[in-house]
C-alpha atoms as a PDB file:
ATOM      1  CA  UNK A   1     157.167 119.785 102.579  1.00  0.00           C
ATOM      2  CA  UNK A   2     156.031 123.489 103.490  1.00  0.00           C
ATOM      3  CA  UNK A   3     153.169 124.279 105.127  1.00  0.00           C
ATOM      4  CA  UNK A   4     151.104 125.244 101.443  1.00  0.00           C
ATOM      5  CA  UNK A   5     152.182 122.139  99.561  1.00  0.00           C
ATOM      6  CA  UNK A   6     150.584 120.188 102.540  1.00  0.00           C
ATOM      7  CA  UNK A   7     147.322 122.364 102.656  1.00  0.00           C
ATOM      8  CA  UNK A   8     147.496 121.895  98.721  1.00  0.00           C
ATOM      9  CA  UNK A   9     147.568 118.150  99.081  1.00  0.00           C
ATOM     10  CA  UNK A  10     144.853 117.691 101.114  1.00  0.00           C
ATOM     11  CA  UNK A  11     142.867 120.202  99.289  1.00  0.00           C
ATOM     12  CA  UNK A  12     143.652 117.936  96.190  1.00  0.00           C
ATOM     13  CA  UNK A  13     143.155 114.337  98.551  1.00  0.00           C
ATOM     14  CA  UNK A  14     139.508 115.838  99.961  1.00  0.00           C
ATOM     15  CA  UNK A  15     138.702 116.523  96.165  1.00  0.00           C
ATOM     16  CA  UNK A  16     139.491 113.592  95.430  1.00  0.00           C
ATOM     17  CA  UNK A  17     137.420 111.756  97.827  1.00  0.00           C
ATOM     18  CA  UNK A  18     134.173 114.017  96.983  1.00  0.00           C
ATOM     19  CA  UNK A  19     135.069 113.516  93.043  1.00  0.00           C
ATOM     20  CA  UNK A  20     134.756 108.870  94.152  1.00  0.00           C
ATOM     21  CA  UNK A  21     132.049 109.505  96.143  1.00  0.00           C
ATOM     22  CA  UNK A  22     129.900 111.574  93.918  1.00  0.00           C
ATOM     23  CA  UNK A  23     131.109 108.988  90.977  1.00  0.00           C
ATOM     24  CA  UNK A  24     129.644 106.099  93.610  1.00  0.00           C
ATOM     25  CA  UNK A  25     126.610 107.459  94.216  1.00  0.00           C
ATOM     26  CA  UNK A  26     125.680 108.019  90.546  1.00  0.00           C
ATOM     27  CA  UNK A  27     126.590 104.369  89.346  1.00  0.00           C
ATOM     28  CA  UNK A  28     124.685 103.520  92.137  1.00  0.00           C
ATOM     29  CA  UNK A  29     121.522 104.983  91.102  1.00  0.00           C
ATOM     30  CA  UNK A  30     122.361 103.777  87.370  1.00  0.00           C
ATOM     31  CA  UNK A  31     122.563 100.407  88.446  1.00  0.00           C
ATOM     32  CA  UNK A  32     119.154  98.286  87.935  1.00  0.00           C
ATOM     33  CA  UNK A  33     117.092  96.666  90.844  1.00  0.00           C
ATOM     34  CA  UNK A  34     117.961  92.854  90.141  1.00  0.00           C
ATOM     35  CA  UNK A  35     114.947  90.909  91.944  1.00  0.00           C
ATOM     36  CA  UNK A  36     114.068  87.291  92.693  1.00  0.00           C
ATOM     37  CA  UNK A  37     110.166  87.076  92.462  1.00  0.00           C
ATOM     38  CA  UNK A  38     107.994  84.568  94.092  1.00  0.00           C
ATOM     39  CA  UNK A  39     104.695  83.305  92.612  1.00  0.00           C
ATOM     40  CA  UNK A  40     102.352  81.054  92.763  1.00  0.00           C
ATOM     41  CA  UNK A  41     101.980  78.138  90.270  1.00  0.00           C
ATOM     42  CA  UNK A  42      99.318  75.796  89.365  1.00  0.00           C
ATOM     43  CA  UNK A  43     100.954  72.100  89.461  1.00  0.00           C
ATOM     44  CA  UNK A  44      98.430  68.849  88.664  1.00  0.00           C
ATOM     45  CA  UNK A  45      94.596  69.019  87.489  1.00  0.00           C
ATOM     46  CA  UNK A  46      91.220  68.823  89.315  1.00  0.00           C
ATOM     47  CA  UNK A  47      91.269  68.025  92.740  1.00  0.00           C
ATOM     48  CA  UNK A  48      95.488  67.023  92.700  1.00  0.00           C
ATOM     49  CA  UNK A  49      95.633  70.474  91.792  1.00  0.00           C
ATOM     50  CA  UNK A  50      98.338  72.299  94.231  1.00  0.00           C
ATOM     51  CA  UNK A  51      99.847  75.831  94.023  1.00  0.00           C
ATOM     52  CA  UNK A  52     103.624  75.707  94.499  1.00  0.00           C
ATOM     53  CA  UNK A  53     106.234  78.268  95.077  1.00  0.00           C
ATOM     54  CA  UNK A  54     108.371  79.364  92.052  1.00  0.00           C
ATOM     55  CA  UNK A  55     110.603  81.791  91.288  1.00  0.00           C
ATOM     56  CA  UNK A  56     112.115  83.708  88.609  1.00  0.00           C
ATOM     57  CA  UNK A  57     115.079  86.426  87.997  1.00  0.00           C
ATOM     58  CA  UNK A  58     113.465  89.611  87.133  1.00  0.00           C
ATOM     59  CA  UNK A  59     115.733  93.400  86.379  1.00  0.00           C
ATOM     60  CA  UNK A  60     113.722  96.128  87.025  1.00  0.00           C
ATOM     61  CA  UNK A  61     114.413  99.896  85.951  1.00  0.00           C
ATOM     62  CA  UNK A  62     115.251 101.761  89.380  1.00  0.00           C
ATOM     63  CA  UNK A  63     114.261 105.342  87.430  1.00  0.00           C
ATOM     64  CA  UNK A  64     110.801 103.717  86.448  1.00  0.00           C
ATOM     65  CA  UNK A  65     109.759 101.982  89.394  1.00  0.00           C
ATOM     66  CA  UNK A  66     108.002 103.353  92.752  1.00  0.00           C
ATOM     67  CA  UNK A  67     108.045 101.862  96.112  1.00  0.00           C
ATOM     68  CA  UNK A  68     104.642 102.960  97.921  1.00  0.00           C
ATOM     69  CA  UNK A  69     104.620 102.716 101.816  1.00  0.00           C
ATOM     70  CA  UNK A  70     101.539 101.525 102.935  1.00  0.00           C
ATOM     71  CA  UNK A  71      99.638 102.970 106.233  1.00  0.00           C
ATOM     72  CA  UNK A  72     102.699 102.792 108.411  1.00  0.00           C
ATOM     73  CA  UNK A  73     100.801 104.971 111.187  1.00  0.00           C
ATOM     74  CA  UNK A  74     102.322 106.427 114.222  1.00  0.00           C
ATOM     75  CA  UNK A  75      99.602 104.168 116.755  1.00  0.00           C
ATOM     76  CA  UNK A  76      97.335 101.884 115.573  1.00  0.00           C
ATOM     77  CA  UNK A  77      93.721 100.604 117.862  1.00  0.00           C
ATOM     78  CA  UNK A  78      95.362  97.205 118.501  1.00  0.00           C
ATOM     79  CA  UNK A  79      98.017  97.224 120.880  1.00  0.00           C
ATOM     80  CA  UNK A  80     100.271  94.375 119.228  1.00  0.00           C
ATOM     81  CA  UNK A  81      99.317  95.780 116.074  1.00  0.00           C
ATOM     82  CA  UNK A  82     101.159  99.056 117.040  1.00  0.00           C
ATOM     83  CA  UNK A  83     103.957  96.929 118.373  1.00  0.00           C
ATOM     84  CA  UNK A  84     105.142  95.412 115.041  1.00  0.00           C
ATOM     85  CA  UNK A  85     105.045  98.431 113.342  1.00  0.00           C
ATOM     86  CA  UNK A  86     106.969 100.123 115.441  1.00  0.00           C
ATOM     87  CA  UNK A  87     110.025  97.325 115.232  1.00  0.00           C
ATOM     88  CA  UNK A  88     109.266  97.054 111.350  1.00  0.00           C
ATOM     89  CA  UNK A  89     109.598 100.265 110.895  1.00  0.00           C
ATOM     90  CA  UNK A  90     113.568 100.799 111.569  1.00  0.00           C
ATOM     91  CA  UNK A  91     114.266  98.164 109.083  1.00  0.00           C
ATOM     92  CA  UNK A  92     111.891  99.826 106.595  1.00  0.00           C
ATOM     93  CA  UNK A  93     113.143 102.695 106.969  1.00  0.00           C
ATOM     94  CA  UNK A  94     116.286 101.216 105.355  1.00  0.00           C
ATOM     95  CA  UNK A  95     114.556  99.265 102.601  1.00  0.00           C
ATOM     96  CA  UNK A  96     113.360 103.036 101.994  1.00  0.00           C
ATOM     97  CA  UNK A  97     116.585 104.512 101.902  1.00  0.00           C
ATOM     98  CA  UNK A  98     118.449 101.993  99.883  1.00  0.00           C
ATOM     99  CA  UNK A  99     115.853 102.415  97.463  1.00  0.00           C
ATOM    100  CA  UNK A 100     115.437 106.115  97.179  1.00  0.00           C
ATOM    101  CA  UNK A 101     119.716 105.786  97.120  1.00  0.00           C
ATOM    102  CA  UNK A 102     119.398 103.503  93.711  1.00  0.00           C
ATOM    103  CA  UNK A 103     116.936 105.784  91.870  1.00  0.00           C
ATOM    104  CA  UNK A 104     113.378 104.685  92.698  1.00  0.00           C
ATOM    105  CA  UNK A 105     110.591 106.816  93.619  1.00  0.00           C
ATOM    106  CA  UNK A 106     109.684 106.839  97.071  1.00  0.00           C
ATOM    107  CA  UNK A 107     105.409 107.498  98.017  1.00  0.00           C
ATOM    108  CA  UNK A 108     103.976 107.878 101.281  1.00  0.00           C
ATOM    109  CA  UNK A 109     100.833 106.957 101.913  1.00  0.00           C
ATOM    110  CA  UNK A 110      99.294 107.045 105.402  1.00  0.00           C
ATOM    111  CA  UNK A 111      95.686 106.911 105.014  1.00  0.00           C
ATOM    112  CA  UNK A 112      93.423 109.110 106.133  1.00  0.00           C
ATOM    113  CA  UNK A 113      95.833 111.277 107.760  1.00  0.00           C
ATOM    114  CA  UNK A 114      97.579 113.069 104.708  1.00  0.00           C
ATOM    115  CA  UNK A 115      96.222 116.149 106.088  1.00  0.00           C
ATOM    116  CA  UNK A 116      99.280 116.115 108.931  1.00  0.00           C
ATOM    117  CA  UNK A 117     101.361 117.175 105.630  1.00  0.00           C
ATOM    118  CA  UNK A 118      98.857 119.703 103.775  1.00  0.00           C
ATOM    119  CA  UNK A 119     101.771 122.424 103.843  1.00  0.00           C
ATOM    120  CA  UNK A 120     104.947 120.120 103.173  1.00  0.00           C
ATOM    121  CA  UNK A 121     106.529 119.777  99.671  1.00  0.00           C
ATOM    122  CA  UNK A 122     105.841 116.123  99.249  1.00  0.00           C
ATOM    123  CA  UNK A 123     102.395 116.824  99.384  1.00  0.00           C
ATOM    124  CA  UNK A 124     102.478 119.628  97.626  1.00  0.00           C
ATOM    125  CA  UNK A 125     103.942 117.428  95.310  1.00  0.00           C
ATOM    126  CA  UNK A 126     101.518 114.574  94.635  1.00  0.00           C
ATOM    127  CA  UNK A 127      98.421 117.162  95.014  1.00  0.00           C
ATOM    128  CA  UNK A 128     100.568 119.346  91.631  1.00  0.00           C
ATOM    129  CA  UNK A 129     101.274 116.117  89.609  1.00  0.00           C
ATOM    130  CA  UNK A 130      99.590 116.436  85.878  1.00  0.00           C
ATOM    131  CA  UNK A 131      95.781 114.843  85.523  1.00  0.00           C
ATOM    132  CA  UNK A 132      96.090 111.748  84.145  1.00  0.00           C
ATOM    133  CA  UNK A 133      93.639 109.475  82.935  1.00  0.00           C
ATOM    134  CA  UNK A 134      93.611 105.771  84.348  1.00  0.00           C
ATOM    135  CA  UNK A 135      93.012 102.911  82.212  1.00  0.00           C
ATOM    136  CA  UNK A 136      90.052 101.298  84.582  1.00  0.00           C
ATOM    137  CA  UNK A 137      87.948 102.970  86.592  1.00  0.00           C
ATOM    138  CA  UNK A 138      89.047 103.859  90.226  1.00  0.00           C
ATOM    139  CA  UNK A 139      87.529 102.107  93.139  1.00  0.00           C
ATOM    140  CA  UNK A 140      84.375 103.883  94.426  1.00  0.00           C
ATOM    141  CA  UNK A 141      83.459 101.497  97.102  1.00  0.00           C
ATOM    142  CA  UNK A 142      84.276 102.826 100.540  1.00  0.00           C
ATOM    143  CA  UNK A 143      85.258 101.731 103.615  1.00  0.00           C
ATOM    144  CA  UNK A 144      86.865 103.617 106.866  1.00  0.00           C
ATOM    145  CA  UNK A 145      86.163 106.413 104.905  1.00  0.00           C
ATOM    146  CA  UNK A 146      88.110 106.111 102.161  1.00  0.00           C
ATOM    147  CA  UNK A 147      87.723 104.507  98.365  1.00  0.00           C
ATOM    148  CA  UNK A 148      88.399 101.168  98.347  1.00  0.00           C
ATOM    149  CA  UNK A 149      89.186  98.521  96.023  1.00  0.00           C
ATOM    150  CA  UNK A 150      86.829  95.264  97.299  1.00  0.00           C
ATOM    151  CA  UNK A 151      87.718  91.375  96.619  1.00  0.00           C
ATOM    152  CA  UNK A 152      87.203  90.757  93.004  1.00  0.00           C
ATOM    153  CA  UNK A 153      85.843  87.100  93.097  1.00  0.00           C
ATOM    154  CA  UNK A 154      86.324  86.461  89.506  1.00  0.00           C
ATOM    155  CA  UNK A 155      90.007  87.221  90.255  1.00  0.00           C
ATOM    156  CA  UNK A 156      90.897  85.744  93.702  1.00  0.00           C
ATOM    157  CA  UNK A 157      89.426  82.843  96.343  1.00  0.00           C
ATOM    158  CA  UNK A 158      88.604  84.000  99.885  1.00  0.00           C
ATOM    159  CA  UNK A 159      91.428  85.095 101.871  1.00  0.00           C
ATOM    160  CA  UNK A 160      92.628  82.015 103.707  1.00  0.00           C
ATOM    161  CA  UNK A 161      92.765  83.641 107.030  1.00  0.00           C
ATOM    162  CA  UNK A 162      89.724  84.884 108.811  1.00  0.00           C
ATOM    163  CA  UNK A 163      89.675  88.665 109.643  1.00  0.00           C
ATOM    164  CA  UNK A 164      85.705  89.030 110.769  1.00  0.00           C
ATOM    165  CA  UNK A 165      87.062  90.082 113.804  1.00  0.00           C
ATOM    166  CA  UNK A 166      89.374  92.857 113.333  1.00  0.00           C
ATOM    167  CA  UNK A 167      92.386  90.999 113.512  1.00  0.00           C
ATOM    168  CA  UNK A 168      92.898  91.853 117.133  1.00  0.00           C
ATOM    169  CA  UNK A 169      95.212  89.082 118.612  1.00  0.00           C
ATOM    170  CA  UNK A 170      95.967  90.800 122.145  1.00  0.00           C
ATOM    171  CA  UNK A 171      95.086  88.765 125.239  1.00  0.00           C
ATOM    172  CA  UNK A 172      92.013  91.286 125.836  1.00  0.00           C
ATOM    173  CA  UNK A 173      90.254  92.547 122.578  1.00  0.00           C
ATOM    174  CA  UNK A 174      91.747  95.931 122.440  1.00  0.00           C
ATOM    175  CA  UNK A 175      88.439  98.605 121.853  1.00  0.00           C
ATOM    176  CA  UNK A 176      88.361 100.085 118.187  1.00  0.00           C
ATOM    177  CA  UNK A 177      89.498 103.847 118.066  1.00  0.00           C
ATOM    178  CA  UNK A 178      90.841 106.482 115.273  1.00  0.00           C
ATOM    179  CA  UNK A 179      94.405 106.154 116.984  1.00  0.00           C
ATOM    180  CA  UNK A 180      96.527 107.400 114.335  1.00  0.00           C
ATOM    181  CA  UNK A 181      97.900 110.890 113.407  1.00  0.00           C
ATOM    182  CA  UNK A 182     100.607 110.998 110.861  1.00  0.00           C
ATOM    183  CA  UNK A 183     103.338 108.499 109.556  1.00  0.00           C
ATOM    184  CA  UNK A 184     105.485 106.848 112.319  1.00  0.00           C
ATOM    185  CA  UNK A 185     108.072 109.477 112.122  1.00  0.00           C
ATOM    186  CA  UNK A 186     110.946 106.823 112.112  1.00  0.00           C
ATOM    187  CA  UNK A 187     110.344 106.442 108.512  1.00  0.00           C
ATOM    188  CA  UNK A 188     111.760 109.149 107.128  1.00  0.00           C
ATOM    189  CA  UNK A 189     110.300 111.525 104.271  1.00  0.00           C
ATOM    190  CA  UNK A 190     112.900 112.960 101.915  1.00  0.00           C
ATOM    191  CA  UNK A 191     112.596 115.804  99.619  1.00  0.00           C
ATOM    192  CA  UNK A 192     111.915 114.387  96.672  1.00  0.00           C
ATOM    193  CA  UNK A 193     109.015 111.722  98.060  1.00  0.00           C
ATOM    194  CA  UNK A 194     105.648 112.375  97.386  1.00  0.00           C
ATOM    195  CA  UNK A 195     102.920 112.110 100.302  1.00  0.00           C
ATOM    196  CA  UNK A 196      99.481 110.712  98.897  1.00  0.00           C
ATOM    197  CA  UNK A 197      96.382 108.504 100.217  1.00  0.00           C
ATOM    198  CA  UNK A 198      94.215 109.073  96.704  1.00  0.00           C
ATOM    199  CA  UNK A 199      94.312 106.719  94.084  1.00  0.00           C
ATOM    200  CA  UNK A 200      94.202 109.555  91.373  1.00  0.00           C
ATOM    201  CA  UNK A 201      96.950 111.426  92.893  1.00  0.00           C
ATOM    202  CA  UNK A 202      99.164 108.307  92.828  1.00  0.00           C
ATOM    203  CA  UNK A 203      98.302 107.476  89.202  1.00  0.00           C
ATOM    204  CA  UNK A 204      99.049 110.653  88.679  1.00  0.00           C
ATOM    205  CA  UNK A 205     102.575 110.497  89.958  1.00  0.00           C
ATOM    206  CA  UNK A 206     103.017 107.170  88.205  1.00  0.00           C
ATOM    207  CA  UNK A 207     102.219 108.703  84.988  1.00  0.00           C
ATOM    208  CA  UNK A 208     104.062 111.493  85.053  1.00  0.00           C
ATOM    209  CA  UNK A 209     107.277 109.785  85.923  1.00  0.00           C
ATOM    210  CA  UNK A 210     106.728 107.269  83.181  1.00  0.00           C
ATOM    211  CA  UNK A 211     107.202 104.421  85.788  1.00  0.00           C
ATOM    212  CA  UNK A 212     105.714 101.042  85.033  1.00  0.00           C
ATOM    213  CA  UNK A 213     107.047  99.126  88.455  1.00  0.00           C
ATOM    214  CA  UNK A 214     105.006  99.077  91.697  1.00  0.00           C
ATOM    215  CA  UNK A 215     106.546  98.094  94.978  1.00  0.00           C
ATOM    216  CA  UNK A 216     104.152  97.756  98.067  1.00  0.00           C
ATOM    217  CA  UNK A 217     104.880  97.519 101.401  1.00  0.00           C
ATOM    218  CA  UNK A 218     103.441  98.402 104.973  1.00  0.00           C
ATOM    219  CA  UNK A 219     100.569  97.152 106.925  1.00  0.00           C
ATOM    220  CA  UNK A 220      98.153  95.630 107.104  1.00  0.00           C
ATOM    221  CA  UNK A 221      98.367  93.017 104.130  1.00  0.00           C
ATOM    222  CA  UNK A 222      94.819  91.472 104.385  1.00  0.00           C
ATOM    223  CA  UNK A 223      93.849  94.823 104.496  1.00  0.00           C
ATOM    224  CA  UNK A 224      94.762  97.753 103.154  1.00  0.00           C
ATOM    225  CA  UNK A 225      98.335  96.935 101.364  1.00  0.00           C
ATOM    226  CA  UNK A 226      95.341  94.489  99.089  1.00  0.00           C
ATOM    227  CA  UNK A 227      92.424  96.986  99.243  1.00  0.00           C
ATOM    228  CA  UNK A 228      93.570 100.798  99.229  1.00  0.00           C
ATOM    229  CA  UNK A 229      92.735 103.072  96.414  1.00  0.00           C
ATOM    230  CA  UNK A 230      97.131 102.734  95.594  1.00  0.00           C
ATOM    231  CA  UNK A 231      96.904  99.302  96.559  1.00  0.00           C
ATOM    232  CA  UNK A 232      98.059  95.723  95.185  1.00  0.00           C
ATOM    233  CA  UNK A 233      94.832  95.296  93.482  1.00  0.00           C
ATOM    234  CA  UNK A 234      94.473  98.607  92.150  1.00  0.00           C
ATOM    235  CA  UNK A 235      97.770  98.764  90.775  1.00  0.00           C
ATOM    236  CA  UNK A 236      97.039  95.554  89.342  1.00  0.00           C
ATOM    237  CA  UNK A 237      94.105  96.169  87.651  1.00  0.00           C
ATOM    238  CA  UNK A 238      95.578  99.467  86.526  1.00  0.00           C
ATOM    239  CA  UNK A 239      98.428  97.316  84.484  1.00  0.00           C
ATOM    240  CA  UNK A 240     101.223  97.947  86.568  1.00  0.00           C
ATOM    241  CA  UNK A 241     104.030  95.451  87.173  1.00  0.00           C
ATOM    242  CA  UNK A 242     103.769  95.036  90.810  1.00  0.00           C
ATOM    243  CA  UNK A 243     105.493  93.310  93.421  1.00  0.00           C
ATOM    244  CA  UNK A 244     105.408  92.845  97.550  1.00  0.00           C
ATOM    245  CA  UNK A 245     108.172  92.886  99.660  1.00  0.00           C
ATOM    246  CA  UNK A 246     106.865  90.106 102.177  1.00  0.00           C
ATOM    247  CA  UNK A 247     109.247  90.439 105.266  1.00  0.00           C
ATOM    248  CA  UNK A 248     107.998  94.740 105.118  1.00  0.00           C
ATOM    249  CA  UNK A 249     104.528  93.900 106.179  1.00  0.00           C
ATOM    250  CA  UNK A 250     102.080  91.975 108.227  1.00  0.00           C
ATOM    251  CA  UNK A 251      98.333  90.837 108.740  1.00  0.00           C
ATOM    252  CA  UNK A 252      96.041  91.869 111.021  1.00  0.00           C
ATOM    253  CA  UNK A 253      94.692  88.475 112.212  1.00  0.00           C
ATOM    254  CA  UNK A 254      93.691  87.216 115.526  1.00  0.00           C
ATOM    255  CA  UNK A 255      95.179  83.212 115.784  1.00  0.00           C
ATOM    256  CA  UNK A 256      92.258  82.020 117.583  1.00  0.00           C
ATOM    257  CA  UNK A 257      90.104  82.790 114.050  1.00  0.00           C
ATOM    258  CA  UNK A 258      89.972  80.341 111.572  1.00  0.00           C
ATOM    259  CA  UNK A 259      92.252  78.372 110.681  1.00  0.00           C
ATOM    260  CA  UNK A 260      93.817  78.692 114.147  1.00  0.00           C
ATOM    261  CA  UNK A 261      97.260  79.096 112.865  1.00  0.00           C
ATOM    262  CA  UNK A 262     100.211  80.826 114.311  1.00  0.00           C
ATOM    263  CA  UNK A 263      99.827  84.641 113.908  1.00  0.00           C
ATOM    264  CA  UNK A 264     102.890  84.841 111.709  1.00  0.00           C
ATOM    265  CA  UNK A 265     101.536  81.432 109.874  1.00  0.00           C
ATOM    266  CA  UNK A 266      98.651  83.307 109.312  1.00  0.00           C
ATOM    267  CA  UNK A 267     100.639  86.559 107.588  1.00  0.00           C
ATOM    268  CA  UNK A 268     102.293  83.613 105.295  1.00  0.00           C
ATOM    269  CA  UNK A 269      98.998  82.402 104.075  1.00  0.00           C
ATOM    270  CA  UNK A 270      98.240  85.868 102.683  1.00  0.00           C
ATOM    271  CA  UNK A 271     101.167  85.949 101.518  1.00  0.00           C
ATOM    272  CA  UNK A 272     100.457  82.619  99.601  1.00  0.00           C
ATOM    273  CA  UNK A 273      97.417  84.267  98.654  1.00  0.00           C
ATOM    274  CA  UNK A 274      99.014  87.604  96.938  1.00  0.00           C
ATOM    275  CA  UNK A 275     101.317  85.546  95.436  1.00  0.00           C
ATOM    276  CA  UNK A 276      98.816  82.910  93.834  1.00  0.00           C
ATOM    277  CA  UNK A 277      96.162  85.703  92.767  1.00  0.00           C
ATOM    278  CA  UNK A 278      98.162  89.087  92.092  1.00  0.00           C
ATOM    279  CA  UNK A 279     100.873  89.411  92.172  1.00  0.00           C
ATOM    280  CA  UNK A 280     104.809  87.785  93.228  1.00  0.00           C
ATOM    281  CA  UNK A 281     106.623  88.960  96.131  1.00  0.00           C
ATOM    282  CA  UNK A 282     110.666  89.420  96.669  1.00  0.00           C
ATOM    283  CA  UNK A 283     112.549  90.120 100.315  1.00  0.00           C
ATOM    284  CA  UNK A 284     114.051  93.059 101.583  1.00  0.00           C
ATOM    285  CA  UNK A 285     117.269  91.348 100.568  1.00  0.00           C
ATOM    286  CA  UNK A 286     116.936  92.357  97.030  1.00  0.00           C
ATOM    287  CA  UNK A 287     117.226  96.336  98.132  1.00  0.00           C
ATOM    288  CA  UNK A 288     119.047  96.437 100.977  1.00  0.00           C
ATOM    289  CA  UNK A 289     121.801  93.356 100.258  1.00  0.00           C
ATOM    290  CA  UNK A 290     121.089  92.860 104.003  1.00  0.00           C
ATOM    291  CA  UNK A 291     119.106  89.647 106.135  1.00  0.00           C
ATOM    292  CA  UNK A 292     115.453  89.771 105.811  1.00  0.00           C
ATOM    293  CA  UNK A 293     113.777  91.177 108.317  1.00  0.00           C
ATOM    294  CA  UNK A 294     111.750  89.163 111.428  1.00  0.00           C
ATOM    295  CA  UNK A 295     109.443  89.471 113.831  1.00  0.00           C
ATOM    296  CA  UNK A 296     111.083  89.522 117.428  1.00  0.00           C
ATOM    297  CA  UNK A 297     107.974  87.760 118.318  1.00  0.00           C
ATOM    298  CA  UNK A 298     108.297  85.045 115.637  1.00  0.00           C
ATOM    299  CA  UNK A 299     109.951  82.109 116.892  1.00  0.00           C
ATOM    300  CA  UNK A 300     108.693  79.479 114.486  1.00  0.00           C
END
């Protein structure tokens, strides 16, 4: 074969390769997120009354759902607080990608330090998106500065987990500080993300995109992935359909404080708790086709 008939063919092989590829990547994004959600269920009446696990097959609409990454801040006061997020963050990071990869719309939203991006695209992006007008009022209650959306007790019991504290469970009660500056920059922020910590913003987005799907994950979950202004109860009460991905987050909760369970025990109670009150939860699994993800630290 001379020399141009072999430049030729692997002109025509590379082509090739780019034309798969490109085909790949576009039936990827086509394809629907298929989800196994996990609620909780009232069995028996009066005081036999229990809440057991079930769950159900669910297809969701990659092009009309968002994933929202909750508070994943570069340091955090509490020293194993910081920890975890640091090792969940490598695996979220993937749950991001593979998502973003399959069509879904990927927000940001570190709290209270949006500002870190004022001149970026992505927040140029969510601060742009067209007024929209939400179908309940938005949280006006603050707290840490921002909106937030309180404990609705005609909705949900008391947390089951006890959180007075701070949820500090280092040896020696770390001392409470602003210790955060921007998103831990392992997750990474793509072009077409939006960056956003206001509840209007976000509904904004939502709207605009016609997406009806919510996906929350981040830290922490007795906290701020419940109360934020873009949280699980906002979203809720905003008629979303919204789900938690419960191996992407974790609980700020001290396992000396009632009821004295094993600090991962303790993030599984909450997790109960979403699931019996707002809304179901799936694993990682589901996006990535990859193990759940767990705690180094959990050896239950």
């Amino acid at each position: 074969m001379t020399p141009l008939r072999t430049v030729i063919r692997i002109q025509q092989f590379a082509g090739c390769l780019l034309f798969c590829a490109m085909i790949s990547t576009v039936n990827a994004a086509e394809k629907p997120l298929e989800l196994t959600l996990r609620s909780r269920v009232k069995s028996g009446d009066g005081d036999k009354a229990v809440y057991v696990a079930k769950e159900v097959k669910a297809t969701w609409e990659a092009k009309k759902t968002a994933l929202i990454v909750c508070d994943m801040w570069d340091d955090h006061w509490c020293k194993s607080a910081s920890r975890r997020v640091a090792e969940l963050a490598g695996p979220m990071n993937e749950v991001v990608k593979a998502a973003r990869a399959k069509g879904v719309f990927i927000i940001h939203s570190p709290s209270s330090v949006v500002a870190f991006y004022k001149d970026t695209p992505q927040r140029k992006l969510a601060q742009e998106a067209p007024m929209a007008t939400t179908p309940v009022p938005l949280s006006t209650a603050e707290r840490w500065g921002t909106t937030w959306c309180w404990p609705d007790p005609a909705k949900e019991g008391d947390l089951p987990i006890d959180d007075s504290d701070m949820g500090c469970d280092c040896p020696v009660k770390c001392q409470i500080r602003e210790a955060w500056t921007r998103q831990i920059s392992t997750i990474e922020i793509a072009s077409a993300d939006a960056i956003t910590d206001s509840g209007q913003e976000t509904w904004n987005l939502l709207q605009a995109r016609g997406i009806d799907n919510v996906i929350l994950m981040g830290v922490h979950l007795n906290m701020c992935v419940l109360g934020r202004p873009f949280g699980i109860r906002q979203m809720v009460k905003e008629g979303k359909h919204v789900a938690l991905i419960r191996d992407m987050t974790d609980t700020m909760y001290d396992h000396r404080m009632s009821p004295k369970v094993n600090h991962f025990t303790g993030t599984d109670l909450v997790i109960a708790h979403v699931e019996r009150y707002w809304c179901p939860s799936f694993t990682s699994t589901d996006i990535t086709g990859k193990a759940r993800f767990r705690f180094k630290e959990d050896v239950r």
